[in-house]
PDB file of N, CA and C in Angstrom:
ATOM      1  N   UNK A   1       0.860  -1.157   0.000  1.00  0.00           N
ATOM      2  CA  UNK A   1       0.000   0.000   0.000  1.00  0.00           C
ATOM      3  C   UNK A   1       0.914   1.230   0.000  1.00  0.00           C
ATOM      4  N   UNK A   2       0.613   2.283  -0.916  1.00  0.00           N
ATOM      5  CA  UNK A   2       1.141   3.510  -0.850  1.00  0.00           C
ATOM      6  C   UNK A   2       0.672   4.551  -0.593  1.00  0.00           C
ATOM      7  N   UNK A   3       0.946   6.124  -0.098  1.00  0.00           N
ATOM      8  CA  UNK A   3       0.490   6.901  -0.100  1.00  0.00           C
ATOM      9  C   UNK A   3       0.725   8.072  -0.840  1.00  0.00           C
ATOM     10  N   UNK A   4       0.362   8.322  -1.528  1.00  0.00           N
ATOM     11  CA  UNK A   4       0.693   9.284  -2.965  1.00  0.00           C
ATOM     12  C   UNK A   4       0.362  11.033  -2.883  1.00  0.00           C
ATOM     13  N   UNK A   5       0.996  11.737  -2.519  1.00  0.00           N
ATOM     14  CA  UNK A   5       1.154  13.056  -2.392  1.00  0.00           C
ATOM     15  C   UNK A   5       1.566  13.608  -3.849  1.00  0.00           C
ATOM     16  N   UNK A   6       0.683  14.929  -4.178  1.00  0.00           N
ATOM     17  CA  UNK A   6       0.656  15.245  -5.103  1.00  0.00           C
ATOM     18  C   UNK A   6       0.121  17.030  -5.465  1.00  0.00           C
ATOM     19  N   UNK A   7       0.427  17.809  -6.523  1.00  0.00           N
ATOM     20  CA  UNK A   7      -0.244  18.713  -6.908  1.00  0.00           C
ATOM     21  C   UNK A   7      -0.842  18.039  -8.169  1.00  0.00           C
ATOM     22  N   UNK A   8      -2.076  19.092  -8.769  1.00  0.00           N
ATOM     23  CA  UNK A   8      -2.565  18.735 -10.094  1.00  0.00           C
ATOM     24  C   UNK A   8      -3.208  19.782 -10.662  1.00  0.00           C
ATOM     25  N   UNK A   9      -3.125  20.025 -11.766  1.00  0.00           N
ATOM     26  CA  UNK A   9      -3.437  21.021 -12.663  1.00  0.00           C
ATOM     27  C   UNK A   9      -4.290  20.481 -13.825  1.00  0.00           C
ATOM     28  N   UNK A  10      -6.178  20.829 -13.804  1.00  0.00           N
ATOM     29  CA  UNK A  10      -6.281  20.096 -15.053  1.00  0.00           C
ATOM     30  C   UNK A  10      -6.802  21.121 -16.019  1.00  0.00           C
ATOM     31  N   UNK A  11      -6.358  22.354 -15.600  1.00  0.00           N
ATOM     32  CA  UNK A  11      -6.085  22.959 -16.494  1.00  0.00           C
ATOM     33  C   UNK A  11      -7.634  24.455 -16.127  1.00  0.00           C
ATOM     34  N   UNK A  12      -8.476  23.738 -15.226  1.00  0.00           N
ATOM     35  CA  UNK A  12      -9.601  24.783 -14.651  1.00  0.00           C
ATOM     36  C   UNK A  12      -8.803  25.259 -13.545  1.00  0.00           C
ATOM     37  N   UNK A  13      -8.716  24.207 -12.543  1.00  0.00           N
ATOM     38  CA  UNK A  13      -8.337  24.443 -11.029  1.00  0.00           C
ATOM     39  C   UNK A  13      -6.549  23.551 -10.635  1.00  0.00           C
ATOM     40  N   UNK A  14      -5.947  24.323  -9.970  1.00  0.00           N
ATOM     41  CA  UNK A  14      -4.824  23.663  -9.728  1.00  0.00           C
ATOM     42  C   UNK A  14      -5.138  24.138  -8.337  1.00  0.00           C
ATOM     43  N   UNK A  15      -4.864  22.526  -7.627  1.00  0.00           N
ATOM     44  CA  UNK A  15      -4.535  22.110  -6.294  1.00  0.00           C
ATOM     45  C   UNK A  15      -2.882  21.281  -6.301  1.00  0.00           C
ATOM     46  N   UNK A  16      -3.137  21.700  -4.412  1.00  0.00           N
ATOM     47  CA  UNK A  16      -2.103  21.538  -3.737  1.00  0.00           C
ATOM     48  C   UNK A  16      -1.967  20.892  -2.798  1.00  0.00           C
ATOM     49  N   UNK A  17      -0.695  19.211  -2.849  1.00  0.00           N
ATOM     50  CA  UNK A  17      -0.633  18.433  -1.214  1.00  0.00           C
ATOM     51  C   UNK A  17      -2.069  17.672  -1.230  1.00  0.00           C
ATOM     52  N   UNK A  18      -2.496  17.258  -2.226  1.00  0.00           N
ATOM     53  CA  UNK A  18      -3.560  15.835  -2.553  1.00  0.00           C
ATOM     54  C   UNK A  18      -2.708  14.656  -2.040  1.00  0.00           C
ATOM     55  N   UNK A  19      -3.865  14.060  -1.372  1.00  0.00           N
ATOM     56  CA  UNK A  19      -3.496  12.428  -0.902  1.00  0.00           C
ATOM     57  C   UNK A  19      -4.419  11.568  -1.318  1.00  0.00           C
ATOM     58  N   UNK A  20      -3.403  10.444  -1.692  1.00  0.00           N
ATOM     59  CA  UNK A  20      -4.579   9.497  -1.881  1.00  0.00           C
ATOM     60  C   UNK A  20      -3.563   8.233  -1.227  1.00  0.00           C
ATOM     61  N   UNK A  21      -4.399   7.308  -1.359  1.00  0.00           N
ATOM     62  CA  UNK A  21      -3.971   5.697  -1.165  1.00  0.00           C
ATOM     63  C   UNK A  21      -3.905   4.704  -1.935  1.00  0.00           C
ATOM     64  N   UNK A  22      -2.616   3.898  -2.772  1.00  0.00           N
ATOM     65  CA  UNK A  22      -2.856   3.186  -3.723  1.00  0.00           C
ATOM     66  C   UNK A  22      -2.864   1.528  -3.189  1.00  0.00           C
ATOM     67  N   UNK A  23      -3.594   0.791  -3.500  1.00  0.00           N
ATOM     68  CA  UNK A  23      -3.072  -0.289  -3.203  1.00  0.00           C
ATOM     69  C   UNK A  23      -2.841  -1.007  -4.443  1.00  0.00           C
ATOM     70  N   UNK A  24      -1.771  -1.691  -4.076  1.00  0.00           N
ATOM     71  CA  UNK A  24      -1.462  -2.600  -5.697  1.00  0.00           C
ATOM     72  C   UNK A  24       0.075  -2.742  -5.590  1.00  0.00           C
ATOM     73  N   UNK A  25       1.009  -3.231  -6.402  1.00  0.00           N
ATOM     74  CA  UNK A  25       2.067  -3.591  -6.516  1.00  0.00           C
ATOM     75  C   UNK A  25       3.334  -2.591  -6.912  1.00  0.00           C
ATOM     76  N   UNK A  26       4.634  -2.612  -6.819  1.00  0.00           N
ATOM     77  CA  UNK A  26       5.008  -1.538  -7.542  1.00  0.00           C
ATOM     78  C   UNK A  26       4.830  -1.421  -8.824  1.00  0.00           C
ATOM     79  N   UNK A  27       4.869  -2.263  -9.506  1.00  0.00           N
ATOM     80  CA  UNK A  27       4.984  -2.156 -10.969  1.00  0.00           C
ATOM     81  C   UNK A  27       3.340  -1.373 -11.411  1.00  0.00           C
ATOM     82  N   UNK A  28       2.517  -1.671 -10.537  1.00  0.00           N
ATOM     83  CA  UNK A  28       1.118  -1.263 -10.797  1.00  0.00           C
ATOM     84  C   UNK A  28       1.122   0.303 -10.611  1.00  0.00           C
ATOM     85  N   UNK A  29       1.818   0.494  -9.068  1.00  0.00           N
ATOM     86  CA  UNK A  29       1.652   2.113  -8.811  1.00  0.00           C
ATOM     87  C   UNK A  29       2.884   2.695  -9.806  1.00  0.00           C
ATOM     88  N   UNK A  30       3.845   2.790 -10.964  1.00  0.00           N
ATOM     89  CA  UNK A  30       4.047   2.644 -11.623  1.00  0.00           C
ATOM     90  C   UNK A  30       3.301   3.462 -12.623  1.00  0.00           C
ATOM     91  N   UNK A  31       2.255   2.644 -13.316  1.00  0.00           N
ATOM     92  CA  UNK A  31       1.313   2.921 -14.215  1.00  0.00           C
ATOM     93  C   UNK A  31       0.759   4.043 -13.828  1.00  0.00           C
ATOM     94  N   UNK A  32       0.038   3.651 -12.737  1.00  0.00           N
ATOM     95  CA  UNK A  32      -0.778   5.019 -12.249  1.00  0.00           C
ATOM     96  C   UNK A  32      -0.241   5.979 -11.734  1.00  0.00           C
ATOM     97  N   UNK A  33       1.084   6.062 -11.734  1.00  0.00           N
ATOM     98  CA  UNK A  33       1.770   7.319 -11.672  1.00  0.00           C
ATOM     99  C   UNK A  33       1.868   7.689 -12.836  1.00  0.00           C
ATOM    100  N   UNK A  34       2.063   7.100 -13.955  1.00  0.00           N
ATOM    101  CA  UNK A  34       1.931   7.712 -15.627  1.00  0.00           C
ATOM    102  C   UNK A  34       0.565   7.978 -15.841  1.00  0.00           C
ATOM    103  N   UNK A  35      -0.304   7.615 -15.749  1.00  0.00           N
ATOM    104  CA  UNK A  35      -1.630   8.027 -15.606  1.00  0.00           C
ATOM    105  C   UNK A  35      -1.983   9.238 -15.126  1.00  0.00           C
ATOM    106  N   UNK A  36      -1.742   9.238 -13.812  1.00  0.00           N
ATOM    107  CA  UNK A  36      -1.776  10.840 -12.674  1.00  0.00           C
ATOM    108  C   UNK A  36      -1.244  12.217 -14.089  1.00  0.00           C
ATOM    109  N   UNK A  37       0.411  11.707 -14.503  1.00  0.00           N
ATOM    110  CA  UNK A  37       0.889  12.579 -14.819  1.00  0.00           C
ATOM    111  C   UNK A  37       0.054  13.245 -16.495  1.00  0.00           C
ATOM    112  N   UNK A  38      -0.099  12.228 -16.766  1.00  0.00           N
ATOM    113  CA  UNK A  38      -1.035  13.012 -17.884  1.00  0.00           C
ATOM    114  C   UNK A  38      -2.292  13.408 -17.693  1.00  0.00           C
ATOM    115  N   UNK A  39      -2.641  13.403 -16.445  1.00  0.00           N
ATOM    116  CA  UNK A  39      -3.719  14.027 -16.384  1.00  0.00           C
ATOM    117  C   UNK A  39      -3.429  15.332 -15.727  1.00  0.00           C
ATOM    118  N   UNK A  40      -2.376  16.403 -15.197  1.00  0.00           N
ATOM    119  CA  UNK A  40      -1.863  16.959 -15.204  1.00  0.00           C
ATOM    120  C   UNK A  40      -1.436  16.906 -13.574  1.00  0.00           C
ATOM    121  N   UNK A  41      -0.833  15.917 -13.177  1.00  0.00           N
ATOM    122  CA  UNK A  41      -0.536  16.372 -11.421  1.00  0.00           C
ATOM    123  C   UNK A  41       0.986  16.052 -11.627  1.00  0.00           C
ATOM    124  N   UNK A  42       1.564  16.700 -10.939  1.00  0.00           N
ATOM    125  CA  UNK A  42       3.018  17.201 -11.075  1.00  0.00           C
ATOM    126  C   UNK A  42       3.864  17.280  -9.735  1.00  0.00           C
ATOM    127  N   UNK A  43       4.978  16.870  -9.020  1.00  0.00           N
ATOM    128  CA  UNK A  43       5.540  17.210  -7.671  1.00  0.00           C
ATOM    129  C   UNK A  43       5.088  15.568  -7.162  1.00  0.00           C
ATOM    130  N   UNK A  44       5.013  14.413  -7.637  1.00  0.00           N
ATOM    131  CA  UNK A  44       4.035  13.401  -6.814  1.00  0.00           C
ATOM    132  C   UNK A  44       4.990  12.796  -6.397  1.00  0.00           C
ATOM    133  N   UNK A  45       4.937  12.260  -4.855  1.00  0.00           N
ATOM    134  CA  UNK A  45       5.452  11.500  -4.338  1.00  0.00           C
ATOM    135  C   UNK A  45       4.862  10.324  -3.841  1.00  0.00           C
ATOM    136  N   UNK A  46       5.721   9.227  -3.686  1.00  0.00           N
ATOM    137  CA  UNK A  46       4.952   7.956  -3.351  1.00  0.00           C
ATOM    138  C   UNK A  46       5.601   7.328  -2.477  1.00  0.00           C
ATOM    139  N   UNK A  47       5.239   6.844  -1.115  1.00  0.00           N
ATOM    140  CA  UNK A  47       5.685   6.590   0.036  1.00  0.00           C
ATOM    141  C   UNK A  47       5.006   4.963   0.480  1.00  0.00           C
ATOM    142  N   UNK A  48       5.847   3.803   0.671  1.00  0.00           N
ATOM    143  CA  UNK A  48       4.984   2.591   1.188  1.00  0.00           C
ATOM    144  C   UNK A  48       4.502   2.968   2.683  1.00  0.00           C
ATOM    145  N   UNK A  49       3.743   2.443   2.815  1.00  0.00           N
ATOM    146  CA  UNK A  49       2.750   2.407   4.289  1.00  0.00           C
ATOM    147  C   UNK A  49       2.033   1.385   4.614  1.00  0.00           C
ATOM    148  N   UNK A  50       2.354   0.810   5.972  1.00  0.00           N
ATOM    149  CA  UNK A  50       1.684  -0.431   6.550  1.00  0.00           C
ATOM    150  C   UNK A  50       0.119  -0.340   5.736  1.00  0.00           C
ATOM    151  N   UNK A  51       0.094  -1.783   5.602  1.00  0.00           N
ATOM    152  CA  UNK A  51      -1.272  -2.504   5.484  1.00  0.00           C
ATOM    153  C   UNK A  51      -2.084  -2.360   6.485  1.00  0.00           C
ATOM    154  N   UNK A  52      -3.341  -2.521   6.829  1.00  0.00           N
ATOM    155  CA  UNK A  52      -4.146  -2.735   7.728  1.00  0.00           C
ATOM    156  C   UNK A  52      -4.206  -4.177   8.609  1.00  0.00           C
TER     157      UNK A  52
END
């Protein structure tokens, strides 16, 4: 599980210091970090974090 810190710009509204939670593999969070980025979020960091 990761926790994904981020800005994003989609081009109406740009925000700042978005969190979310990924669960999935690295190779998966990966993808959806190429994903994020074309949708315009920029600065993203990705941090592992205990499971539940």
């Amino acid at each position: 599980m990761y926790e994904i810190i981020y800005d994003c710009d989609d081009g109406w509204t740009e925000s700042r210091n978005l969190s979310e939670t990924f669960k999935g593999t690295w190779d998966e969070l990966q993808a959806h970090l190429k994903i994020m980025q074309r949708h315009g979020c920029y600065n993203i960091t990705a941090d592992a974090i205990d499971g539940e």
